[in-house]
PDB file of N, CA and C in Angstrom:
ATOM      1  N   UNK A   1     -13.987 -33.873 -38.786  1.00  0.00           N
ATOM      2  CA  UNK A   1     -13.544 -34.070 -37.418  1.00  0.00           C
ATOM      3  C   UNK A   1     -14.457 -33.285 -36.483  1.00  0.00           C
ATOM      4  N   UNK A   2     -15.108 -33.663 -35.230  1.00  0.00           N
ATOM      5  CA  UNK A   2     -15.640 -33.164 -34.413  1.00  0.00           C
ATOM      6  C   UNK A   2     -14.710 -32.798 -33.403  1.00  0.00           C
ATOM      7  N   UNK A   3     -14.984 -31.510 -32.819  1.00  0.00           N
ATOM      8  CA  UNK A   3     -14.213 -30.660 -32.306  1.00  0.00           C
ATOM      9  C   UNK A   3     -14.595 -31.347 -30.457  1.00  0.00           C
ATOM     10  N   UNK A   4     -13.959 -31.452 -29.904  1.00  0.00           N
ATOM     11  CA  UNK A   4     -14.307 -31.634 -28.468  1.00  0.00           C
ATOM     12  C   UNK A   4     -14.646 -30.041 -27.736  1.00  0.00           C
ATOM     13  N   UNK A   5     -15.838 -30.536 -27.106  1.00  0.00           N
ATOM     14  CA  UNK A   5     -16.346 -29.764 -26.279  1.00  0.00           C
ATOM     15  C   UNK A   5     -15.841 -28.791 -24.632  1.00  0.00           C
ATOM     16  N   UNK A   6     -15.128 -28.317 -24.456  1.00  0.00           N
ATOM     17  CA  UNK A   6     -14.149 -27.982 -22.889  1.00  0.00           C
ATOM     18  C   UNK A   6     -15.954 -27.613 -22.258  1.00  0.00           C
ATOM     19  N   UNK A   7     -16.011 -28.838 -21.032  1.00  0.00           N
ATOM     20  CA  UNK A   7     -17.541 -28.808 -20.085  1.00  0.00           C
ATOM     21  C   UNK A   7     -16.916 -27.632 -18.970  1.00  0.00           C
ATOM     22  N   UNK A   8     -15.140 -27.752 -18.687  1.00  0.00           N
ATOM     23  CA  UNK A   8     -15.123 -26.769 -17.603  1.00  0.00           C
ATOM     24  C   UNK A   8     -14.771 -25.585 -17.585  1.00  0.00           C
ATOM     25  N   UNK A   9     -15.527 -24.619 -16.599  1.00  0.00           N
ATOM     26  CA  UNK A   9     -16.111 -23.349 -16.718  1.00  0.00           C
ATOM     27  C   UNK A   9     -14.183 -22.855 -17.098  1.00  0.00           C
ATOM     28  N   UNK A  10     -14.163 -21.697 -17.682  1.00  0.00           N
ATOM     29  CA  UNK A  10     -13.148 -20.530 -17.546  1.00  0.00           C
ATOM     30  C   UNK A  10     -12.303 -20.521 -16.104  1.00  0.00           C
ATOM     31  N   UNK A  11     -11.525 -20.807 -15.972  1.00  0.00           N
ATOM     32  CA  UNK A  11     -10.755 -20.555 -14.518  1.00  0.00           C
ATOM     33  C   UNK A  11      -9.910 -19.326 -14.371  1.00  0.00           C
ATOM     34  N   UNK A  12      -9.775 -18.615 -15.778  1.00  0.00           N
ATOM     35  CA  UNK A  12      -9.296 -17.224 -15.363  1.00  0.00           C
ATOM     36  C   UNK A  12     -10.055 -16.234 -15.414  1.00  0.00           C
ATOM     37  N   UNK A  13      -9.810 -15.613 -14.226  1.00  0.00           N
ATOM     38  CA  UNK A  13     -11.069 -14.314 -13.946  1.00  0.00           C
ATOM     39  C   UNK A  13     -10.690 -13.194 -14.607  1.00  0.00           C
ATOM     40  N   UNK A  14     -11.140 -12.112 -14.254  1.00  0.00           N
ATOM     41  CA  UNK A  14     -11.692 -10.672 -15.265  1.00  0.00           C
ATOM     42  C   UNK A  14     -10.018 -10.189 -14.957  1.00  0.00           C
ATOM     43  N   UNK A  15     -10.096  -9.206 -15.720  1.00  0.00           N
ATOM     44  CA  UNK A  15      -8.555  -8.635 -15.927  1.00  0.00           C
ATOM     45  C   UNK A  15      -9.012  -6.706 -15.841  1.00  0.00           C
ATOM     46  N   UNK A  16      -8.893  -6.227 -14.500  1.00  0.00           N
ATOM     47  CA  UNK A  16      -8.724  -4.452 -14.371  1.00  0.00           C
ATOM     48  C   UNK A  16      -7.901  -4.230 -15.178  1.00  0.00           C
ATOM     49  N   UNK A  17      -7.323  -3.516 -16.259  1.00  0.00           N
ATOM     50  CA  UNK A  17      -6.531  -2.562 -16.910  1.00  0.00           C
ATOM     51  C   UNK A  17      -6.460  -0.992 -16.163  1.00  0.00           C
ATOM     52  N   UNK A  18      -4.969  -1.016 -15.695  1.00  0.00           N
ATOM     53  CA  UNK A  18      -5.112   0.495 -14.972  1.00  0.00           C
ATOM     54  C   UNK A  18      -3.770   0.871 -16.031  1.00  0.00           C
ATOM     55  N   UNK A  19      -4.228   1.937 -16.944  1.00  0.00           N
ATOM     56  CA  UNK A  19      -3.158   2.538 -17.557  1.00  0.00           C
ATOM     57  C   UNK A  19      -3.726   4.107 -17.821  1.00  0.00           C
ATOM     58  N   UNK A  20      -2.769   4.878 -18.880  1.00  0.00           N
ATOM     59  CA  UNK A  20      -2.910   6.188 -19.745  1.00  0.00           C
ATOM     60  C   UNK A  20      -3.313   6.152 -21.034  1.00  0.00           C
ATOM     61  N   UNK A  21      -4.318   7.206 -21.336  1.00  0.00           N
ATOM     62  CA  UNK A  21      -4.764   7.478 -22.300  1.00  0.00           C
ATOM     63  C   UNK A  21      -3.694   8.329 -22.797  1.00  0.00           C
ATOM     64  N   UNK A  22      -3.795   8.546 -24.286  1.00  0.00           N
ATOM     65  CA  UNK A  22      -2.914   9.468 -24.953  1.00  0.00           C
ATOM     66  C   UNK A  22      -2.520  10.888 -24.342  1.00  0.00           C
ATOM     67  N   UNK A  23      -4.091  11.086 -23.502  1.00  0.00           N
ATOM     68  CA  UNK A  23      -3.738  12.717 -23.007  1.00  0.00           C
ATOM     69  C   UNK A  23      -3.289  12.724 -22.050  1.00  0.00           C
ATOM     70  N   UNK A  24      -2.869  11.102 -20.833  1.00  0.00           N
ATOM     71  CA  UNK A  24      -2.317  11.465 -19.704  1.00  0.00           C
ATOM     72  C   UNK A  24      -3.211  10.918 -18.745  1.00  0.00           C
ATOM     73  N   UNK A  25      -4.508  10.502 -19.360  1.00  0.00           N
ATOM     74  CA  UNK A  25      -6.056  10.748 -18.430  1.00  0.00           C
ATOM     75  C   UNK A  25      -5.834   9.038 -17.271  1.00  0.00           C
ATOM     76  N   UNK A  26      -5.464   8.764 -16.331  1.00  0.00           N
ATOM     77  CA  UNK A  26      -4.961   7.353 -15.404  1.00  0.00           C
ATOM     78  C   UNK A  26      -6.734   6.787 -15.666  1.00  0.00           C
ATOM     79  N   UNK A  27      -6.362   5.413 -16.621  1.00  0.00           N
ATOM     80  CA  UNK A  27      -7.821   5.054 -16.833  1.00  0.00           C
ATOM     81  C   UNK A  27      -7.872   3.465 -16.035  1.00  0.00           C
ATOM     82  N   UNK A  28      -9.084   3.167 -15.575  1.00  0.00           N
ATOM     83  CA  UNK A  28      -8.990   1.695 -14.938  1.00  0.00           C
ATOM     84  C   UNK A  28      -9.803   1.097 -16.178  1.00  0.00           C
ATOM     85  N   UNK A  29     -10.476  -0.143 -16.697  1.00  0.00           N
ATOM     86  CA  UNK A  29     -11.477  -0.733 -17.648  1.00  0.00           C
ATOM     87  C   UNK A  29     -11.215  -1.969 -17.350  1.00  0.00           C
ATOM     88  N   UNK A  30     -12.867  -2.517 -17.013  1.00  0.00           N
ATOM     89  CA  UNK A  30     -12.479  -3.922 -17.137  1.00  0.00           C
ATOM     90  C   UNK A  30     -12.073  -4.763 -18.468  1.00  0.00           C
ATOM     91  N   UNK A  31     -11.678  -5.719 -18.829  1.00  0.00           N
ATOM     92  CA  UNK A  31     -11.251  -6.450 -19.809  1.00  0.00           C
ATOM     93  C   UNK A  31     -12.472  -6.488 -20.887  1.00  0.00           C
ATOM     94  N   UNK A  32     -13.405  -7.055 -20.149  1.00  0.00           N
ATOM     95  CA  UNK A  32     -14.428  -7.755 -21.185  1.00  0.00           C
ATOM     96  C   UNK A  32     -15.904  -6.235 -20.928  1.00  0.00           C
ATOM     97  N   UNK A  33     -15.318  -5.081 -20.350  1.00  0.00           N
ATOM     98  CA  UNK A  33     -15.936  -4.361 -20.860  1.00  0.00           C
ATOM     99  C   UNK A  33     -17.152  -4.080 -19.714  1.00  0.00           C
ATOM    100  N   UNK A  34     -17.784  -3.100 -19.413  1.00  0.00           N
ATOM    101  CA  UNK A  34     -18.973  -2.898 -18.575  1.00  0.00           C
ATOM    102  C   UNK A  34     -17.931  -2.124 -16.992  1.00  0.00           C
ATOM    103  N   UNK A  35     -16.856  -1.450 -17.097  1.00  0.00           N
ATOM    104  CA  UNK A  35     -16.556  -0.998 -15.925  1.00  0.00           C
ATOM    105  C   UNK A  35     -15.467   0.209 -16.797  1.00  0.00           C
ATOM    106  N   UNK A  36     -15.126   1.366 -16.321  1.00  0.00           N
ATOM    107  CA  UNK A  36     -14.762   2.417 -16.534  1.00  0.00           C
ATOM    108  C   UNK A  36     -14.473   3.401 -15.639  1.00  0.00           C
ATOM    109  N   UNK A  37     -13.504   3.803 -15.403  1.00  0.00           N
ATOM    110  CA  UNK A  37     -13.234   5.004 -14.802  1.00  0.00           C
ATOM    111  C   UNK A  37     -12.038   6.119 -15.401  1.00  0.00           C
ATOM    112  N   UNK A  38     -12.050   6.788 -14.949  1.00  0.00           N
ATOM    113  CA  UNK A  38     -11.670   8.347 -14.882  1.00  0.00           C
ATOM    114  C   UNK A  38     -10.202   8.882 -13.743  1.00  0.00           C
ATOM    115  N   UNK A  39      -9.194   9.170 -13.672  1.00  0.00           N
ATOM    116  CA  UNK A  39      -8.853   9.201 -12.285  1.00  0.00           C
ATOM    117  C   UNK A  39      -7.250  10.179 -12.808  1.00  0.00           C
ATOM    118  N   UNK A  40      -7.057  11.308 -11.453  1.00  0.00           N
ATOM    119  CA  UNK A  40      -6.343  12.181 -11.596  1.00  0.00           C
ATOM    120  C   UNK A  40      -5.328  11.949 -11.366  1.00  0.00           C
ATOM    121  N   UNK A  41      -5.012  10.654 -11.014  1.00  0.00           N
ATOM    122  CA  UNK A  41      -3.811   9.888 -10.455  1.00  0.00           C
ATOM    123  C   UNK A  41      -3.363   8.599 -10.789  1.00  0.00           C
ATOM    124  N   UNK A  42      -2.094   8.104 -11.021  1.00  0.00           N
ATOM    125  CA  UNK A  42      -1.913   6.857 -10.948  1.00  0.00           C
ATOM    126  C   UNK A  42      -2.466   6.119  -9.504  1.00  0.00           C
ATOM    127  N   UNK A  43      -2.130   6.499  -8.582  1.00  0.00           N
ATOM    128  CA  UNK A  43      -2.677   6.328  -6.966  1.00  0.00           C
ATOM    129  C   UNK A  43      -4.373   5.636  -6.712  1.00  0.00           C
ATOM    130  N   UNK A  44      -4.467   7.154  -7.336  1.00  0.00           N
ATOM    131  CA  UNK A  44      -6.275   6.744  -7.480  1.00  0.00           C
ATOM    132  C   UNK A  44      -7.139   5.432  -8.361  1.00  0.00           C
ATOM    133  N   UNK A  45      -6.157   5.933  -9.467  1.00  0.00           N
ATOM    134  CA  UNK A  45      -6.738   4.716 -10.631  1.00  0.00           C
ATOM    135  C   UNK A  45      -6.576   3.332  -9.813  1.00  0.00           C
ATOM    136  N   UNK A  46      -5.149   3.068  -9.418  1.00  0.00           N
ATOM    137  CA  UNK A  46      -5.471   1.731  -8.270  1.00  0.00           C
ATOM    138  C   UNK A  46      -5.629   1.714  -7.369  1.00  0.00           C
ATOM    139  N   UNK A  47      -5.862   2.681  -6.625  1.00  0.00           N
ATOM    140  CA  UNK A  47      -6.912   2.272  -5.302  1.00  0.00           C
ATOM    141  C   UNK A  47      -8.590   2.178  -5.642  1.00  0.00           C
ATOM    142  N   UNK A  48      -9.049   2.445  -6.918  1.00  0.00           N
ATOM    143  CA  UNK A  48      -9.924   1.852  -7.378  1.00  0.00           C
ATOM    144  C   UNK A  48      -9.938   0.604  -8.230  1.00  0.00           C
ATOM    145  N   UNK A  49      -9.119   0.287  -8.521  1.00  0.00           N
ATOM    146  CA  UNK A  49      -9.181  -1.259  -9.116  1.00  0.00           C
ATOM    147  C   UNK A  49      -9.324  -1.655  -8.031  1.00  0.00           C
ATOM    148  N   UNK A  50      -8.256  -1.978  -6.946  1.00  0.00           N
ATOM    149  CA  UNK A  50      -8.260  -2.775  -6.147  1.00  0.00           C
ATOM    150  C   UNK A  50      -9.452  -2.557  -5.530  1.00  0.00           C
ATOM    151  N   UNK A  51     -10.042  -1.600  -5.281  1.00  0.00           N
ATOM    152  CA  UNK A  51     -11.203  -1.805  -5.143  1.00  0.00           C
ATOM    153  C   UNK A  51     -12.538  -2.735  -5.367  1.00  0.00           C
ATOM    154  N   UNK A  52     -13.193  -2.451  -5.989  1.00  0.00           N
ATOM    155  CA  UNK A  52     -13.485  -2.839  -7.622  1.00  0.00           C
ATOM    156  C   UNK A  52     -13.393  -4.559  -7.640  1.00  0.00           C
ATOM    157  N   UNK A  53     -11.658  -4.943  -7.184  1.00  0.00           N
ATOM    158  CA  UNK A  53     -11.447  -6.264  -7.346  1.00  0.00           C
ATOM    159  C   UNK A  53     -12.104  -7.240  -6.181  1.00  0.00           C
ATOM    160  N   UNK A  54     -12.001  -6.648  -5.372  1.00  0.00           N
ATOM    161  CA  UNK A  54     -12.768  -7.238  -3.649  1.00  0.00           C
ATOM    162  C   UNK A  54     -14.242  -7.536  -4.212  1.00  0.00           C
ATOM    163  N   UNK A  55     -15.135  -7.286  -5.165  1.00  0.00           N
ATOM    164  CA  UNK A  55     -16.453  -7.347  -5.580  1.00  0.00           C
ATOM    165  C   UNK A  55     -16.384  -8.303  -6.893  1.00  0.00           C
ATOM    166  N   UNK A  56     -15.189  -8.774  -7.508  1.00  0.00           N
ATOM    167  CA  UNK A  56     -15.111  -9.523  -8.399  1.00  0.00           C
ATOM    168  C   UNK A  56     -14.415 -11.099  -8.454  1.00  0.00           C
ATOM    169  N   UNK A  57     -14.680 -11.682  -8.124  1.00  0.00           N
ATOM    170  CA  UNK A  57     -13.697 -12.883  -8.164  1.00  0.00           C
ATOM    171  C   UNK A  57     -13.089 -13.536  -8.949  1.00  0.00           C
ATOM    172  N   UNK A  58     -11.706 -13.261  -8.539  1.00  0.00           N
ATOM    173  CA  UNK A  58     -11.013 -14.000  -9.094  1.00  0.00           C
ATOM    174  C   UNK A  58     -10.256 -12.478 -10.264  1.00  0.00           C
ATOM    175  N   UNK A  59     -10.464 -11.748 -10.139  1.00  0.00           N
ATOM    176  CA  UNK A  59     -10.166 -10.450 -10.685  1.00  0.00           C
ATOM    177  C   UNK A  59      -8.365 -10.143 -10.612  1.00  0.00           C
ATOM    178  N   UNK A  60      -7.782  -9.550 -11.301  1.00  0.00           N
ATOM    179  CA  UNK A  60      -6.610  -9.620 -11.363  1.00  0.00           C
ATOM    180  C   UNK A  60      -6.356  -7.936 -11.965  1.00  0.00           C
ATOM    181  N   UNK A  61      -5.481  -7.173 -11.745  1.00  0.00           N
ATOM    182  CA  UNK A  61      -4.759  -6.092 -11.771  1.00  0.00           C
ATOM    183  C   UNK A  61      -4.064  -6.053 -12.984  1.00  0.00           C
ATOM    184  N   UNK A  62      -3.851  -5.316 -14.168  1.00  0.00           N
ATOM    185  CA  UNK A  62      -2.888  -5.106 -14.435  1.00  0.00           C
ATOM    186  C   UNK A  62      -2.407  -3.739 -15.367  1.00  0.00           C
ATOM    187  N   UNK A  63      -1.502  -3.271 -15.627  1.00  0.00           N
ATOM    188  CA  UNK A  63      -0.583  -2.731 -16.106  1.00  0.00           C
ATOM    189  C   UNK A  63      -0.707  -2.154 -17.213  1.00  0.00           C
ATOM    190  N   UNK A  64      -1.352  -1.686 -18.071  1.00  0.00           N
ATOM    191  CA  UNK A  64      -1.731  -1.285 -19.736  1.00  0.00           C
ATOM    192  C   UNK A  64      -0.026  -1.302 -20.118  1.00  0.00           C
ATOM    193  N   UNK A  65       0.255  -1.795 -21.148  1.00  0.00           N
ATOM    194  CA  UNK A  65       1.542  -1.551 -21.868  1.00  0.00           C
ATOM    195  C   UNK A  65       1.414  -0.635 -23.065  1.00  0.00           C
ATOM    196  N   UNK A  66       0.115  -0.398 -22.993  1.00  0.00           N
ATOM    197  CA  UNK A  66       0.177   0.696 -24.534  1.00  0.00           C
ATOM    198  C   UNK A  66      -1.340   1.926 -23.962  1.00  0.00           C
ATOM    199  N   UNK A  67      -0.961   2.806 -24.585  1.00  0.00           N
ATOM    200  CA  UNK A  67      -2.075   4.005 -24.047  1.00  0.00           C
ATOM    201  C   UNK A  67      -3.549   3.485 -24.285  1.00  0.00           C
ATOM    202  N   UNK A  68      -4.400   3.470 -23.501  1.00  0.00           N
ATOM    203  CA  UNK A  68      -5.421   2.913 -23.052  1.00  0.00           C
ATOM    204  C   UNK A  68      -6.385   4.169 -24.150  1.00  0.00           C
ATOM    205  N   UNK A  69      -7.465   3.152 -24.304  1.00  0.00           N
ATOM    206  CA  UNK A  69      -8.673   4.268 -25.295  1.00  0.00           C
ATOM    207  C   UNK A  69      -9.762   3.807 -24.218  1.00  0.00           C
ATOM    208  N   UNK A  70     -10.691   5.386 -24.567  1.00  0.00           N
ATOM    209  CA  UNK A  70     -11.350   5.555 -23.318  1.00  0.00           C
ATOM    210  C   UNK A  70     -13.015   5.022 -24.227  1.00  0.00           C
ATOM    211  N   UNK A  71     -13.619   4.201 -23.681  1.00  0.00           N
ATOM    212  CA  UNK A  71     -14.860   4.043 -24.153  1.00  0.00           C
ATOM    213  C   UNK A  71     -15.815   5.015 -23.826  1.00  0.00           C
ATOM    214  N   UNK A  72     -15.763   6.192 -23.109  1.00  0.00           N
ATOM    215  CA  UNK A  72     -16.627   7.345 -22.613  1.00  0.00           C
ATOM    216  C   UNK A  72     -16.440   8.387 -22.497  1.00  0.00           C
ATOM    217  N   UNK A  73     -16.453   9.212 -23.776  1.00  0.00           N
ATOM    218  CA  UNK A  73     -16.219  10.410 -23.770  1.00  0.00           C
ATOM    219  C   UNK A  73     -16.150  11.456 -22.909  1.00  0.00           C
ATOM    220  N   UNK A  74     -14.838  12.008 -22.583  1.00  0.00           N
ATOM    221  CA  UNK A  74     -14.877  12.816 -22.032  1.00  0.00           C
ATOM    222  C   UNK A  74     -14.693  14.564 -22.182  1.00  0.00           C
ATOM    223  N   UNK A  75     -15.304  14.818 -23.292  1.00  0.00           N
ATOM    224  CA  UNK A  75     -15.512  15.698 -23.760  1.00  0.00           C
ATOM    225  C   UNK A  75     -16.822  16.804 -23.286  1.00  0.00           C
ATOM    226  N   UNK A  76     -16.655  17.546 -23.481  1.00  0.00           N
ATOM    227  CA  UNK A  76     -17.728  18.217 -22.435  1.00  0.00           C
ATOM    228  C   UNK A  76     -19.017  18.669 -23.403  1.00  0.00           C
ATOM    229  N   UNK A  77     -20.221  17.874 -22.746  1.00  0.00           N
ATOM    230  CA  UNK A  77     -21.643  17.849 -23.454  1.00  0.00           C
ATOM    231  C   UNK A  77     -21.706  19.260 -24.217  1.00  0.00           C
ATOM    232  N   UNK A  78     -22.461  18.997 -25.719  1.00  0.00           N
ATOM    233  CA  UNK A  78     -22.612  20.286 -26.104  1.00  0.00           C
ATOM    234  C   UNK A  78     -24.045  20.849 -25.961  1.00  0.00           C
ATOM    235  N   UNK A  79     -24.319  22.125 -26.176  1.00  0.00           N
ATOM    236  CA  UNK A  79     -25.620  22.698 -25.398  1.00  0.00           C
ATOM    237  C   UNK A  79     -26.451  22.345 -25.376  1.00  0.00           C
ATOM    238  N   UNK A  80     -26.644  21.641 -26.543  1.00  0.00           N
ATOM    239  CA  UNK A  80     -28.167  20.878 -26.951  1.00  0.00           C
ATOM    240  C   UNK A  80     -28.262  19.664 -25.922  1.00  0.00           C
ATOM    241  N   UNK A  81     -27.073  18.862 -25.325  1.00  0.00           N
ATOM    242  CA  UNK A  81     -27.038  17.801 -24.403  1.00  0.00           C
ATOM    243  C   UNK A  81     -27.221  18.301 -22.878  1.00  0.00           C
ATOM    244  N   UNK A  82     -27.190  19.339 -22.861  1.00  0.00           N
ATOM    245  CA  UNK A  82     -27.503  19.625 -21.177  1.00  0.00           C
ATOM    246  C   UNK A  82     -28.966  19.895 -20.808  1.00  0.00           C
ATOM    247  N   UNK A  83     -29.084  19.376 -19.634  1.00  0.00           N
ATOM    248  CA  UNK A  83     -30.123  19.769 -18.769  1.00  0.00           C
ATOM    249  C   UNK A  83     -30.671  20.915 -18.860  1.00  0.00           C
ATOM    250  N   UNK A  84     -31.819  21.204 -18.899  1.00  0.00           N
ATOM    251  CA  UNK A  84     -32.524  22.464 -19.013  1.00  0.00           C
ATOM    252  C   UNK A  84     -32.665  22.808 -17.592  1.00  0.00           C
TER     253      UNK A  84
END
């Protein structure tokens, strides 16, 4: 059986994730990856999505239902990694 081809594009856009990491840390990430943040607040974390979303179309907000993992360590560089 040959599988039919779908010619039209994706009609649902990117998906912000604004949730918590295990330690508490309010994280935003885009869905499919290439956006990240950091934020001391629930407040903050979405006033940067929404941000964020004005530059993306078709972008949508939502909610993490389970503690978010952070793709970028935030652990603090060890000596050999810092700037001289």
């Amino acid at each position: 059986m040959i599988a039919a081809i779908n010619s039209e594009p994706d009609q649902r856009g990117s998906i912000l994730l604004v949730g918590q990491d295990k330690a508490g840390h309010w994280l935003v990430q885009a869905q499919q990856g290439g956006l990240e943040g950091r934020f001391v607040s629930r407040d903050a974390a979405f006033a940067f999505a929404r941000a964020e979303r004005r530059s993306i179309p078709g972008a949508t907000i939502e909610l993490a239902v389970q503690p978010m993992i952070s793709a970028v360590s935030f652990a603090p560089p060890a000596p050999d990694e810092r700037a001289a």
